[in-house]
N, C-alpha and C. Protein backbone atom coordinates (compact mmCIF):
# COMPACT_ATOMS: atom_id res chain seq x y z
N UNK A 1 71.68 7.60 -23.33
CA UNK A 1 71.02 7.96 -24.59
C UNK A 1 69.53 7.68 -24.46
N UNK A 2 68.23 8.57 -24.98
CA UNK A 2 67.24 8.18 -24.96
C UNK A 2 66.38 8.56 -26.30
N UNK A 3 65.49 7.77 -26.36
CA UNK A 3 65.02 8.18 -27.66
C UNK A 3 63.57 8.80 -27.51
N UNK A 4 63.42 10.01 -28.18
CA UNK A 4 61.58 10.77 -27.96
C UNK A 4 60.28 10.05 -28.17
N UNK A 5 60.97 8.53 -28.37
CA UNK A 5 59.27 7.84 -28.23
C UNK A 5 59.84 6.51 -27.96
N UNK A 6 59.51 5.99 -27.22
CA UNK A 6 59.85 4.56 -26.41
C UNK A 6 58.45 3.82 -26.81
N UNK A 7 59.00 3.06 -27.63
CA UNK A 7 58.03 1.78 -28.29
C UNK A 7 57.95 0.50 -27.39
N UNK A 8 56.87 -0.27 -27.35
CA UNK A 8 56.45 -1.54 -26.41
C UNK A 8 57.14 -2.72 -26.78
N UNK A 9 58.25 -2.82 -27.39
CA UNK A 9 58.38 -3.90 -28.12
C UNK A 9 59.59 -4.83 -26.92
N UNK A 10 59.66 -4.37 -26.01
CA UNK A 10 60.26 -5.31 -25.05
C UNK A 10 60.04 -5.04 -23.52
N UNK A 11 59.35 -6.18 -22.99
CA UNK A 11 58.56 -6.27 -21.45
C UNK A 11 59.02 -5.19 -20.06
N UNK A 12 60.35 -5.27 -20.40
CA UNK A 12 61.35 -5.15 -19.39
C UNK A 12 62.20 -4.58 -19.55
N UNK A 13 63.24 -3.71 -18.65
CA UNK A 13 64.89 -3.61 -19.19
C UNK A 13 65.74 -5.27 -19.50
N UNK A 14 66.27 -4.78 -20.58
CA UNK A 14 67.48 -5.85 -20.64
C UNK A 14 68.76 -5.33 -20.78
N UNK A 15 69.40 -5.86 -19.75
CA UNK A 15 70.70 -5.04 -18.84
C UNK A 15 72.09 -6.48 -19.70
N UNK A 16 72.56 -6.44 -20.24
CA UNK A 16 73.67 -6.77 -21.07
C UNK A 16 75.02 -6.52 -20.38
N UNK A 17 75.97 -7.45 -20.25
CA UNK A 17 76.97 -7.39 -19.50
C UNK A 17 78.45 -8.15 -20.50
N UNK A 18 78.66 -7.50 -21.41
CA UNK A 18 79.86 -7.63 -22.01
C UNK A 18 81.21 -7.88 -21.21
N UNK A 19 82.31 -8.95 -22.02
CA UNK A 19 83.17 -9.42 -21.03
C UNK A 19 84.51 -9.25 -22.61
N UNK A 20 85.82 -9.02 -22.95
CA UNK A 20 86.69 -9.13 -23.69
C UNK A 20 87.71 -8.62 -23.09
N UNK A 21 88.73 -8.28 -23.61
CA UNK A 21 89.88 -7.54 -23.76
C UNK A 21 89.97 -6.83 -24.35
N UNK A 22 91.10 -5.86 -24.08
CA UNK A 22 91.14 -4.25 -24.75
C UNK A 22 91.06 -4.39 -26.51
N UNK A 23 90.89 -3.66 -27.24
CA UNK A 23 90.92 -4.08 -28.55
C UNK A 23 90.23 -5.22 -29.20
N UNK A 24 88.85 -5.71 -28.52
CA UNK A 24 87.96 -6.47 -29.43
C UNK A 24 86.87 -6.11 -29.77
N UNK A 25 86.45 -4.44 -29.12
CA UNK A 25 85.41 -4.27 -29.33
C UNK A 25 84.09 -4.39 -28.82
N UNK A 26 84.65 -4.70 -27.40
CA UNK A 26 82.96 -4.80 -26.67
C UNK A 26 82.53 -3.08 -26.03
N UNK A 27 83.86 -2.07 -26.08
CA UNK A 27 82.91 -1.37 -26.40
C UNK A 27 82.13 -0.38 -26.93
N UNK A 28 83.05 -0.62 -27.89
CA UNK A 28 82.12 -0.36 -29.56
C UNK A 28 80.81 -0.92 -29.50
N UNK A 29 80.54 -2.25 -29.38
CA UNK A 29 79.53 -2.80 -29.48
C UNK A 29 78.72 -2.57 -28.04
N UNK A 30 78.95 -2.51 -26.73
CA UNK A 30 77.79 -1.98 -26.05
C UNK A 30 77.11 -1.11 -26.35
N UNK A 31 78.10 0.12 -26.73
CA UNK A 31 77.59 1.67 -27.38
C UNK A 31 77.08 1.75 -28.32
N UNK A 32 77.39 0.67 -29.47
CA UNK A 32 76.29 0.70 -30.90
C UNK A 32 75.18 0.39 -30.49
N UNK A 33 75.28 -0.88 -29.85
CA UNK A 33 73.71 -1.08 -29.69
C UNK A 33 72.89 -0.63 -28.60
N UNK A 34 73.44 0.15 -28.65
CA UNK A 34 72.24 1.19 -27.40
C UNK A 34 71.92 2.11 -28.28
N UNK A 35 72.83 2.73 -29.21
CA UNK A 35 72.38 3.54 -30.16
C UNK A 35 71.71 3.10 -31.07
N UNK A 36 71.74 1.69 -31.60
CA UNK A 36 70.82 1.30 -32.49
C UNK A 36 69.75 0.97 -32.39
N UNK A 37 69.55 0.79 -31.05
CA UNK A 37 67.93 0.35 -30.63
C UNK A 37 66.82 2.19 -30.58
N UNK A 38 67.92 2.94 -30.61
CA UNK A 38 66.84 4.50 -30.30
C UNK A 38 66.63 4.53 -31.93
N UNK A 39 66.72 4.15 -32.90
CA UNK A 39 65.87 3.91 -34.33
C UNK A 39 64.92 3.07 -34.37
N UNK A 40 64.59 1.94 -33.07
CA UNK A 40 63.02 1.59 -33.22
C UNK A 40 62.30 2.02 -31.96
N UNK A 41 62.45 3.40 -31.35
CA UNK A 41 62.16 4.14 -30.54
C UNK A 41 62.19 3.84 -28.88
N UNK A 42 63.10 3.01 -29.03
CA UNK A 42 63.15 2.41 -27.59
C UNK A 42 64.42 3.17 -26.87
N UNK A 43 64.84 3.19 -25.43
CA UNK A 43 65.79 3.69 -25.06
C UNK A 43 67.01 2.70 -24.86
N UNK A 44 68.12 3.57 -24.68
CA UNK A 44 69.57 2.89 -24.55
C UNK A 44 70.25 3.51 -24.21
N UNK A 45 71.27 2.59 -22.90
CA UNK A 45 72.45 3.29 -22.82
C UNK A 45 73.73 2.04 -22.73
N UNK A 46 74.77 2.67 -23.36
CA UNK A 46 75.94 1.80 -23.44
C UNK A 46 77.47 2.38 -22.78
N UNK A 47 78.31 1.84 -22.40
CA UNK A 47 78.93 2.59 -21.52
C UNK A 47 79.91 1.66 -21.55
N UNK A 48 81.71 1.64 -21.09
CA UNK A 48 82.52 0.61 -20.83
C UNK A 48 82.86 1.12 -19.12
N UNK A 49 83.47 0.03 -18.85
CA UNK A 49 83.81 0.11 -17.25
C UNK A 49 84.93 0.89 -17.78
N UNK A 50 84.99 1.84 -16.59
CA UNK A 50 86.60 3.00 -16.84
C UNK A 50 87.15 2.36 -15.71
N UNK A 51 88.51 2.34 -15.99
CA UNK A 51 89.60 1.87 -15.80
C UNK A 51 90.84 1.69 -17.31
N UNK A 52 92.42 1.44 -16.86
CA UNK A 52 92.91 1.11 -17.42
C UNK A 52 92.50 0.05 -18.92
N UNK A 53 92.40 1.13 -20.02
CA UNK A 53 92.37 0.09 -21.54
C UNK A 53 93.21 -0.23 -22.16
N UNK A 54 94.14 -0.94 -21.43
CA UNK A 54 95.66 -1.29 -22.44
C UNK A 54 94.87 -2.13 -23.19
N UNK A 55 95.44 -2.45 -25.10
CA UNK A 55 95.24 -3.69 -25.29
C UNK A 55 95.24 -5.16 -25.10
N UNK A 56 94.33 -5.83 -25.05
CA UNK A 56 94.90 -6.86 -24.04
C UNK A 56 94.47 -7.50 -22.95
N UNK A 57 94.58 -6.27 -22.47
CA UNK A 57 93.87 -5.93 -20.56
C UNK A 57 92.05 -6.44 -20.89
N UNK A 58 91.87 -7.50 -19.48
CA UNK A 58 90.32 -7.37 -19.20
C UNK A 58 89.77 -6.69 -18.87
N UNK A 59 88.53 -6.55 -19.60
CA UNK A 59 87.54 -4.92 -19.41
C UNK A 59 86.24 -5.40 -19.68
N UNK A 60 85.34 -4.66 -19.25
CA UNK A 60 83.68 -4.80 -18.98
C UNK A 60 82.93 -3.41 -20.09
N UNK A 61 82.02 -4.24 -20.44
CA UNK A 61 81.22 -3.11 -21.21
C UNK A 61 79.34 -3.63 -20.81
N UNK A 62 78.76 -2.24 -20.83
CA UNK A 62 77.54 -2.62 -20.63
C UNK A 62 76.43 -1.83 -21.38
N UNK A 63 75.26 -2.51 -21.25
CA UNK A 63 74.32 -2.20 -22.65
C UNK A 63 72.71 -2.14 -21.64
N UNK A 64 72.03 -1.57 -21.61
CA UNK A 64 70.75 -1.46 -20.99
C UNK A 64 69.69 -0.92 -22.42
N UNK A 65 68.44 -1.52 -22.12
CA UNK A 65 67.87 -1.44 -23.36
C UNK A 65 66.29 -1.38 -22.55
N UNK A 66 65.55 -0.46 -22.66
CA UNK A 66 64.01 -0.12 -22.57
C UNK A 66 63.26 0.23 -23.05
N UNK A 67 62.41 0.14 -23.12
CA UNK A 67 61.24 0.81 -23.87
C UNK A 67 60.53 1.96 -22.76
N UNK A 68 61.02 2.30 -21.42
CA UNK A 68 60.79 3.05 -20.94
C UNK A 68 62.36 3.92 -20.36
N UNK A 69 62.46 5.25 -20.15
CA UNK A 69 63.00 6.28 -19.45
C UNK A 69 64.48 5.04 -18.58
N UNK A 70 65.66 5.39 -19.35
CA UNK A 70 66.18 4.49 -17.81
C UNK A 70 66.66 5.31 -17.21
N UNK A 71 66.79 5.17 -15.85
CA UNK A 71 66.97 6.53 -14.58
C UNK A 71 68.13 5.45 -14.06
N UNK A 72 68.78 4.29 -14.46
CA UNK A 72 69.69 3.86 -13.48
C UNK A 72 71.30 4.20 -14.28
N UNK A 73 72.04 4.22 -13.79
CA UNK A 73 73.60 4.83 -14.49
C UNK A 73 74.99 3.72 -13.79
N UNK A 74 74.41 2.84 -13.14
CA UNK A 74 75.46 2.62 -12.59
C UNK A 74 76.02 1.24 -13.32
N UNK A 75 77.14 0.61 -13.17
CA UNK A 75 77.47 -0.81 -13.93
C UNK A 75 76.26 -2.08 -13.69
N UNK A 76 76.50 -2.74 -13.96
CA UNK A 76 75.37 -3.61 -13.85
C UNK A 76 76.11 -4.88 -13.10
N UNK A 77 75.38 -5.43 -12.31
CA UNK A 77 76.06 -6.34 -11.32
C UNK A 77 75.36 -7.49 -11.56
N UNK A 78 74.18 -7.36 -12.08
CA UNK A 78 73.00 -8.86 -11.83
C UNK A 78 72.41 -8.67 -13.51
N UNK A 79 72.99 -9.18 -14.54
CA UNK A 79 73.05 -9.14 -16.12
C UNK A 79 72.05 -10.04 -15.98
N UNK A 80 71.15 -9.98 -16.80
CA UNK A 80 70.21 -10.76 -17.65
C UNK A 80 70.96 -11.57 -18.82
N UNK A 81 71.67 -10.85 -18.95
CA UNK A 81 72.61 -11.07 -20.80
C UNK A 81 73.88 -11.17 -20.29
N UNK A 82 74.91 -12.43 -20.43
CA UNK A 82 76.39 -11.81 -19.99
C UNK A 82 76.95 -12.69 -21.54
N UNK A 83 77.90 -11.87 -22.45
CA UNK A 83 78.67 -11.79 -24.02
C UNK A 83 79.83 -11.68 -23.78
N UNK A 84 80.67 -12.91 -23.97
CA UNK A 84 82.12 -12.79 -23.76
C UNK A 84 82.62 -13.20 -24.87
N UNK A 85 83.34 -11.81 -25.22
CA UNK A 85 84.09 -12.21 -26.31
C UNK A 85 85.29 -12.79 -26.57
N UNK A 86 85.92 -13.34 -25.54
CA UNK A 86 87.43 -13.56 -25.48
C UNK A 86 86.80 -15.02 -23.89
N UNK A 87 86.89 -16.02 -24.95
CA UNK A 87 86.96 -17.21 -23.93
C UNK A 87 87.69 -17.39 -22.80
N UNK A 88 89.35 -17.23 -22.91
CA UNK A 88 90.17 -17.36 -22.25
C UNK A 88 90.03 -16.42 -20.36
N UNK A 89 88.89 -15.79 -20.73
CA UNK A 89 88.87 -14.99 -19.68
C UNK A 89 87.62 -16.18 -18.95
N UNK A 90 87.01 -17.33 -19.22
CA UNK A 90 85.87 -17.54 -18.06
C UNK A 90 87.69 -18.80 -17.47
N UNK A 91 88.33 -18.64 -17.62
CA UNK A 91 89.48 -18.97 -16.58
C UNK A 91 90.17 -18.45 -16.08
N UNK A 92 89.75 -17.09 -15.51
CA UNK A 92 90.24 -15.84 -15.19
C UNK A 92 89.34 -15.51 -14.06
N UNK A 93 89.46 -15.89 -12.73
CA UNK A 93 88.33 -15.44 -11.44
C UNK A 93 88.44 -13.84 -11.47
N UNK A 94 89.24 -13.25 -11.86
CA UNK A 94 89.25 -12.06 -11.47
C UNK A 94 88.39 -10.98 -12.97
N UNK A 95 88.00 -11.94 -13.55
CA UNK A 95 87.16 -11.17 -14.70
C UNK A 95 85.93 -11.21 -14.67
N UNK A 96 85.45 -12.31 -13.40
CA UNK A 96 84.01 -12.49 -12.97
C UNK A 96 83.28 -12.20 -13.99
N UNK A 97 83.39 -13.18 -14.59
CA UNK A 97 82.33 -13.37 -15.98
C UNK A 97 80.99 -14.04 -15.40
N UNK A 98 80.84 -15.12 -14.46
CA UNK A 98 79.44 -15.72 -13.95
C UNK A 98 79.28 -14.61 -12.86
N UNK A 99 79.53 -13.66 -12.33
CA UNK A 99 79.26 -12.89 -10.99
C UNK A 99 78.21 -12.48 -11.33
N UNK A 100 77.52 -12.27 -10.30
CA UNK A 100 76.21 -11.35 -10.08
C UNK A 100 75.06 -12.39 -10.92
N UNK A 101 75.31 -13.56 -11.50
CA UNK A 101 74.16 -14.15 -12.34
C UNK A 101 73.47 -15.06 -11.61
N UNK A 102 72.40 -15.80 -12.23
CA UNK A 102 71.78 -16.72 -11.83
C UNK A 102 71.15 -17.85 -12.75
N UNK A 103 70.08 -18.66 -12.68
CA UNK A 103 69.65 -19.26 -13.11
C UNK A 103 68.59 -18.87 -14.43
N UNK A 104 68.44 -17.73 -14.19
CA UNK A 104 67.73 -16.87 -15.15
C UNK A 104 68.64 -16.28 -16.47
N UNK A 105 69.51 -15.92 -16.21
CA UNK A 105 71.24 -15.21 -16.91
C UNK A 105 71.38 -16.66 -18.53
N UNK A 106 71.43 -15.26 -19.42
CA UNK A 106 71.66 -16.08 -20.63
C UNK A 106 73.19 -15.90 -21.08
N UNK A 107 74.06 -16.84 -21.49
CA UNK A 107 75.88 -16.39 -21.88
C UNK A 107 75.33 -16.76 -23.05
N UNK A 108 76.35 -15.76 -24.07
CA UNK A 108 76.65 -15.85 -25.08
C UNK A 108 78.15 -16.08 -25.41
N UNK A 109 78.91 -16.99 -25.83
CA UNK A 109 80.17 -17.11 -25.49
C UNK A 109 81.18 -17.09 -27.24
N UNK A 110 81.80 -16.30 -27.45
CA UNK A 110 82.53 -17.17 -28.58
C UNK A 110 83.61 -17.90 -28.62
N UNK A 111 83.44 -18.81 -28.97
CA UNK A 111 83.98 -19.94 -29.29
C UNK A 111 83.75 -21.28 -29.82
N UNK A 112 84.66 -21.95 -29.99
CA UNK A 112 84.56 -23.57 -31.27
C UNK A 112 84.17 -24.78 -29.82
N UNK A 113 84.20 -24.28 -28.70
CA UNK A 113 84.06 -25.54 -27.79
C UNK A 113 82.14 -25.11 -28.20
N UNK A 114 81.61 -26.49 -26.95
CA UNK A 114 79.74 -26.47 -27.25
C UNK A 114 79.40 -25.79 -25.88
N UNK A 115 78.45 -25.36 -25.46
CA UNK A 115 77.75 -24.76 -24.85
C UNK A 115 77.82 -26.04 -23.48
N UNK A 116 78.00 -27.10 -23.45
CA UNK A 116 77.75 -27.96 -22.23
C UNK A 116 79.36 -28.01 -21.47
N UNK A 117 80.01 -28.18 -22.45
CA UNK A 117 81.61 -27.51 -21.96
C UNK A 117 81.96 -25.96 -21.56
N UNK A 118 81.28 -25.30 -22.12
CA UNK A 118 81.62 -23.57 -21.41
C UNK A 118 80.65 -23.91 -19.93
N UNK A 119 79.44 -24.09 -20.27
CA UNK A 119 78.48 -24.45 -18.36
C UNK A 119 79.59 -24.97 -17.77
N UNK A 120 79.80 -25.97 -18.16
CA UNK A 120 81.04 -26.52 -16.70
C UNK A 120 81.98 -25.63 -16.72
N UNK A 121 82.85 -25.32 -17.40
CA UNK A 121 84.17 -23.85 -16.99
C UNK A 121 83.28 -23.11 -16.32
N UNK A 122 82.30 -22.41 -16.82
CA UNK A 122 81.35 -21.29 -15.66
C UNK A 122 81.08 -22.05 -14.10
N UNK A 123 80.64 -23.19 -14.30
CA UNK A 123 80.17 -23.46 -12.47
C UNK A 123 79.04 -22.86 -12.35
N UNK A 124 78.11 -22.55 -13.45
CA UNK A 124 76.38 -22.31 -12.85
C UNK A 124 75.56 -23.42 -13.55
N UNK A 125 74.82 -23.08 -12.37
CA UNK A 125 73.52 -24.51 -12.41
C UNK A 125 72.31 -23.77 -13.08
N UNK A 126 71.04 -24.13 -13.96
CA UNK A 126 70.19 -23.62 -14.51
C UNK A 126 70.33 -22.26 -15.75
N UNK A 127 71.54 -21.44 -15.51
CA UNK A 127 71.77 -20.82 -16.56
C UNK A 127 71.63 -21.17 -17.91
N UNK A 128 71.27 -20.11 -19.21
CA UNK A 128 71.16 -20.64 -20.33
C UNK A 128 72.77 -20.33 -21.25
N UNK A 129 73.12 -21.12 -21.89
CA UNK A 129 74.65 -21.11 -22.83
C UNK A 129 74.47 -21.31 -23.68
N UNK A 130 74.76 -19.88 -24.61
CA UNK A 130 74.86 -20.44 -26.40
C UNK A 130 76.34 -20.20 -26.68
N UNK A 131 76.83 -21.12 -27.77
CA UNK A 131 78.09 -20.83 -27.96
C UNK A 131 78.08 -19.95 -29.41
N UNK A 132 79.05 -19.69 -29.89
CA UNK A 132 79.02 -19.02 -31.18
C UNK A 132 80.90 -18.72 -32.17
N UNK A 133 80.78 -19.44 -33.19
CA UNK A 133 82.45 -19.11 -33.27
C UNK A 133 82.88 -17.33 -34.35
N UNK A 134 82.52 -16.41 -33.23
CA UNK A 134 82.18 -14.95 -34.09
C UNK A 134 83.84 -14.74 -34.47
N UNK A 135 84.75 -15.11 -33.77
CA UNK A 135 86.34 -14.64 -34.22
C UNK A 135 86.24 -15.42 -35.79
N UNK A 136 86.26 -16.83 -35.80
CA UNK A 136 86.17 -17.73 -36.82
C UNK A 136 85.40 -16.41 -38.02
N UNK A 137 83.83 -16.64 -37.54
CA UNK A 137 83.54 -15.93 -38.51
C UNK A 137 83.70 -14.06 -39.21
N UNK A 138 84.22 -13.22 -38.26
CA UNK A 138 84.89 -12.34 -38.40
C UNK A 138 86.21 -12.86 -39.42
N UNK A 139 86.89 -13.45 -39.52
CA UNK A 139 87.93 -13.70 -40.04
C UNK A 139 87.37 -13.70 -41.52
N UNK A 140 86.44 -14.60 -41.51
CA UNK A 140 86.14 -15.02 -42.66
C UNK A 140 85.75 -14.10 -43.57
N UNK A 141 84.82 -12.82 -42.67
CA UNK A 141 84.20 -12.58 -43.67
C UNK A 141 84.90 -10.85 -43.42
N UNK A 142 85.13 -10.90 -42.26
CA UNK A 142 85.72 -9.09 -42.13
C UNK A 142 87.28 -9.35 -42.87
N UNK A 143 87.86 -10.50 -42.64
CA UNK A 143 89.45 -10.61 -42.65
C UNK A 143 90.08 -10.47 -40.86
N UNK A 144 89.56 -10.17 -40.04
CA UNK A 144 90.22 -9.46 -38.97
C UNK A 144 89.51 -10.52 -38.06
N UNK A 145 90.16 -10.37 -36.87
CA UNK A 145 89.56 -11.34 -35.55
C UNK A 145 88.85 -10.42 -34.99
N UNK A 146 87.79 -9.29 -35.33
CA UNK A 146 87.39 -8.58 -34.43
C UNK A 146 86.20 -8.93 -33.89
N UNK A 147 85.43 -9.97 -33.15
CA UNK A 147 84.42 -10.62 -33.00
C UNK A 147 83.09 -9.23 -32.03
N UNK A 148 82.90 -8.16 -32.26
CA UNK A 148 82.12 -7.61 -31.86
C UNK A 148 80.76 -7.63 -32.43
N UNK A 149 80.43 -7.41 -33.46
CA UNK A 149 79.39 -7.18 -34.27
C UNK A 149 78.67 -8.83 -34.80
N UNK A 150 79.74 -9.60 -35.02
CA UNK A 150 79.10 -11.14 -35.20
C UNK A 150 78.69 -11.64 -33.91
N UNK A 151 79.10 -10.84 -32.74
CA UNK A 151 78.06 -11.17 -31.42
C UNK A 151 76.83 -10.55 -31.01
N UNK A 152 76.76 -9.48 -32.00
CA UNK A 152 75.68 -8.82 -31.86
C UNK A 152 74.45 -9.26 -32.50
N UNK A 153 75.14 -10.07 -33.40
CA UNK A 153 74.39 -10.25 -34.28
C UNK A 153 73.58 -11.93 -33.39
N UNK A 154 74.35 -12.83 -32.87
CA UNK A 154 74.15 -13.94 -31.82
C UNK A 154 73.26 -13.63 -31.03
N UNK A 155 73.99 -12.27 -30.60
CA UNK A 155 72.55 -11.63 -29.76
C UNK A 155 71.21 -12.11 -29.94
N UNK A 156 71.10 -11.50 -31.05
CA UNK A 156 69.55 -11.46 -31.95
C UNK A 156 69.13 -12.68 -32.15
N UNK A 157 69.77 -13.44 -31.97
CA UNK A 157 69.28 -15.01 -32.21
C UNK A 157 68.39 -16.04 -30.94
N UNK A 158 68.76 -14.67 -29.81
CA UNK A 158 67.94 -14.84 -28.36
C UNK A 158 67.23 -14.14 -27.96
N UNK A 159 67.47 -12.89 -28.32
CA UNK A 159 66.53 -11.76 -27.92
C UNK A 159 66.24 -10.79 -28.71
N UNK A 160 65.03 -10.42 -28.59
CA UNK A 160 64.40 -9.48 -29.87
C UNK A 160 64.38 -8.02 -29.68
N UNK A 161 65.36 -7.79 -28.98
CA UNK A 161 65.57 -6.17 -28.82
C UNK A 161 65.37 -5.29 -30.47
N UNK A 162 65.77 -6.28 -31.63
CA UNK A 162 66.15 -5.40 -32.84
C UNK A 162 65.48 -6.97 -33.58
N UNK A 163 65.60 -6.57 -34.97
CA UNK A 163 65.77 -7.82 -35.62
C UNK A 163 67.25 -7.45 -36.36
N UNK A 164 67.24 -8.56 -36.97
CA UNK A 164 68.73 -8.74 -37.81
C UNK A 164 68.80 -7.85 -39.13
N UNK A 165 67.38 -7.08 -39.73
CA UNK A 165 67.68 -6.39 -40.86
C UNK A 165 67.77 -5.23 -40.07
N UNK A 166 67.24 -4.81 -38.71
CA UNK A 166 67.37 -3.22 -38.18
C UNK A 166 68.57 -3.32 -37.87
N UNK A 167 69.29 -4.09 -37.40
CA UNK A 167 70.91 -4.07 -36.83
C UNK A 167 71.56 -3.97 -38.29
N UNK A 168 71.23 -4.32 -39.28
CA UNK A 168 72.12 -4.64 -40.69
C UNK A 168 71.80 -2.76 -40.91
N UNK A 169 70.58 -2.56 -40.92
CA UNK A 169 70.33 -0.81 -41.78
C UNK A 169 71.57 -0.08 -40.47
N UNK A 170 71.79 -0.40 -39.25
CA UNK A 170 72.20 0.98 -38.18
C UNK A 170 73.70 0.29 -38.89
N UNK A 171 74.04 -0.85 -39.23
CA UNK A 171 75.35 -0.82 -39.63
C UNK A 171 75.39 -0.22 -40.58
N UNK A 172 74.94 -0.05 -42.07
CA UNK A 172 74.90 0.41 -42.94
C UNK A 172 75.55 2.59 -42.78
N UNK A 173 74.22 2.38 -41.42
CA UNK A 173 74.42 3.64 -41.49
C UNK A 173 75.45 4.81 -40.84
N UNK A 174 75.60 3.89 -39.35
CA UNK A 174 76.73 4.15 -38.80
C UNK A 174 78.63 3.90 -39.46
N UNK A 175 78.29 3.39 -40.33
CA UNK A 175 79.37 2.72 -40.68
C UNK A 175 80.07 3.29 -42.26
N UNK A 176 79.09 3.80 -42.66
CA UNK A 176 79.03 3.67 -44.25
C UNK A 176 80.36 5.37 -44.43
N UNK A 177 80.31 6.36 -43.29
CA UNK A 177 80.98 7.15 -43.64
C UNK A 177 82.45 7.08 -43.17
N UNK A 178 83.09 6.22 -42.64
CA UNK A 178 84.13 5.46 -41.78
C UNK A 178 85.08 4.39 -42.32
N UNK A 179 84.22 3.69 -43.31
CA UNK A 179 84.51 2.55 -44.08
C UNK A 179 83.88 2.17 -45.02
N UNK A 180 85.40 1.48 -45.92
CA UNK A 180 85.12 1.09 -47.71
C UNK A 180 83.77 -0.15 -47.54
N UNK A 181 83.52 -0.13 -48.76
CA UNK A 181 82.26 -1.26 -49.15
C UNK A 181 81.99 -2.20 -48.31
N UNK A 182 83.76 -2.68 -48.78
CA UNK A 182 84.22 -4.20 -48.42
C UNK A 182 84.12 -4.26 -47.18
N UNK A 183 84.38 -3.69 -46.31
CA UNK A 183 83.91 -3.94 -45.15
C UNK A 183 82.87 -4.09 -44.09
N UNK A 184 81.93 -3.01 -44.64
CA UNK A 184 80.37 -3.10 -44.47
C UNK A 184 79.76 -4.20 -45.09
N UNK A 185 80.20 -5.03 -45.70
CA UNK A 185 79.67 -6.15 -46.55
C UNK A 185 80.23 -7.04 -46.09
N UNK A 186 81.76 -7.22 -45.69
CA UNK A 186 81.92 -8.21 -44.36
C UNK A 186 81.37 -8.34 -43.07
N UNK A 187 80.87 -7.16 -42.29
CA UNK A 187 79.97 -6.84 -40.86
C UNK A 187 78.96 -7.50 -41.07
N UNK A 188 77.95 -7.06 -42.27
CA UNK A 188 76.72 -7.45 -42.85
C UNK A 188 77.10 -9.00 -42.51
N UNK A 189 77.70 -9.87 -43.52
CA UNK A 189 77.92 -10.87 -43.69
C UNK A 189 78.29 -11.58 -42.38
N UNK A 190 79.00 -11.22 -41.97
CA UNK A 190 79.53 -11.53 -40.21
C UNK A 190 78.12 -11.59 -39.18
N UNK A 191 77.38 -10.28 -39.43
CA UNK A 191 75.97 -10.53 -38.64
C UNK A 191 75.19 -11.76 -38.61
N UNK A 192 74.63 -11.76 -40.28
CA UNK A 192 73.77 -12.94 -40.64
C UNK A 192 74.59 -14.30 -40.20
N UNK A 193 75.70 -14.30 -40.23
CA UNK A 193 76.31 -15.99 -40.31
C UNK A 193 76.18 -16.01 -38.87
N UNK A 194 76.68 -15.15 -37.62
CA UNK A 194 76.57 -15.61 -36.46
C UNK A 194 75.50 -15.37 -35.72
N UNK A 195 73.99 -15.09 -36.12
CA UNK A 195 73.13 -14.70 -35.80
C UNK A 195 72.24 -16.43 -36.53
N UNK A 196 72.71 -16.68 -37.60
CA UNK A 196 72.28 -18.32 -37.75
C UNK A 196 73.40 -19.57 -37.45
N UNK A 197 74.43 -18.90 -37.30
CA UNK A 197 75.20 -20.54 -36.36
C UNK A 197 75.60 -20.67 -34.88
N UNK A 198 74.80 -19.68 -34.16
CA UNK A 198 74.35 -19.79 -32.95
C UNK A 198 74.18 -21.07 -32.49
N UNK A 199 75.50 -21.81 -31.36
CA UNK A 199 74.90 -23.43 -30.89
C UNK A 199 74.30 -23.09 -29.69
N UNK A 200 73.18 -23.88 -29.54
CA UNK A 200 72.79 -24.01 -28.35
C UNK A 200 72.69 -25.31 -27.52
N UNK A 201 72.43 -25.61 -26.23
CA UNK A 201 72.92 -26.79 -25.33
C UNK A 201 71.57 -27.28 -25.81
C-alpha cells in the first residue's frame, strides 16, 4: 500500500514483526495499521506469513511503515518492533519470536507477568521489553479476548508512527460500517487503556 504524499514524520522504516495464533488478530492488525498510517501520508505495507491458518496454529504478521516509497516485499527477518500477542508462544522455539533481533529490537508482549520476567523467557541481552495486559483489557472493555487493537494501541506508547487520536479516527472509520456502537466504543476504550498501562522494565 502507498500513499501520494509521504510525510517526514518518521526517520526511517519501521519494520514490525507480529507473533499470535490463528484467530487473535495480528493480522488484522498488521494490515490496519499500514493502512492507517497512509491518512497521515506516510507509506505502508501489512501482510501475514502464508501458510496454514487453522485457529490456534502459530502465525507471523508483518507491518513496514515509511515515509518514503517501500520497494522491499519480502517477510522481515531483523524487526525493529517484535508484538506478541499470545505469550505462550515465547516457549515455543519453533515460533522464533527473539529471531533475527538484537539489542536494538523493542518487544511488546501481552501479558500480567513484568517485562524483567518475559527478558529472561526471551534470552536477549540489551533488548527493550514492555509488557502490556491487552487480553485483560480487551475483555473488559470489547467483552472478547481479542487483544489486537489494545496492542496497537501499546504500540503508540513507544513509537510515534500515529498518535493515539489518528489510530482512534482510522478506527472510527474503518470500523464504523462493520460494527454496532458498542463496539467501536470498546476498541476506542481498549486503545486508550493499553496505550496508558503500558509496563515498562
Amino acid at each position: 500500500m502507498t500513499s501520494p504524499k509521504a510525510a517526514a514524520t518518521t526517520d526511517r522504516m519501521v519494520e514490525i514483526r507480529w507473533h499470535a495464533r490463528g484467530g487473535q488478530g495480528a493480522k488484522t492488525a498488521a494490515m490496519f495499521l499500514a493502512e492507517a498510517v497512509l491518512d497521515n501520508g506516510l507509506y505502508g505495507q501489512g501482510f501475514p506469513e502464508y501458510g496454514p491458518e487453522r485457529r490456534g496454529a502459530p502465525m507471523r504478521g508483518y507491518t513496514r511503515i515509511s515515509a518514503e516509497p517501500i520497494r522491499r516485499h519480502c517477510m522481515i527477518e531483523k524487526p525493529g518492533i517484535v508484538i506478541v500477542l499470545d505469550p505462550t508462544l515465547l516457549d515455543s522455539a519453533a515460533a522464533g519470536v527473539a529471531a533475527g533481533t538484537d539489542k536494538d529490537t523493542v518487544f511488546i508482549v501481552n501479558t500480567t507477568e513484568t517485562p524483567d520476567s518475559i527478558k529472561k523467557k526471551l534470552g536477549v541481552k540489551g533488548a527493550t521489553v514492555h509488557t502490556v495486559d491487552a487480553t485483560g483489557i480487551a475483555l473488559d472493555t470489547i467483552g472478547r479476548p481479542i487483544p489486537n487493537m489494545p496492542m496497537i494501541g501499546a504500540l503508540l506508547a513507544v513509537n510515534d508512527v500515529m498518535t493515539v487520536d489518528d489510530l482512534k479516527h482510522a478506527l472510527v472509520d474503518r470500523l464504523s460500517s462493520k460494527f454496532s456502537q458498542v463496539i467501536i466504543d470498546g476498541n476506542l476504550a481498549a486503545v486508550d487503556r493499553a496505550n496508558k498501562e503500558l509496563v515498562s522494565a
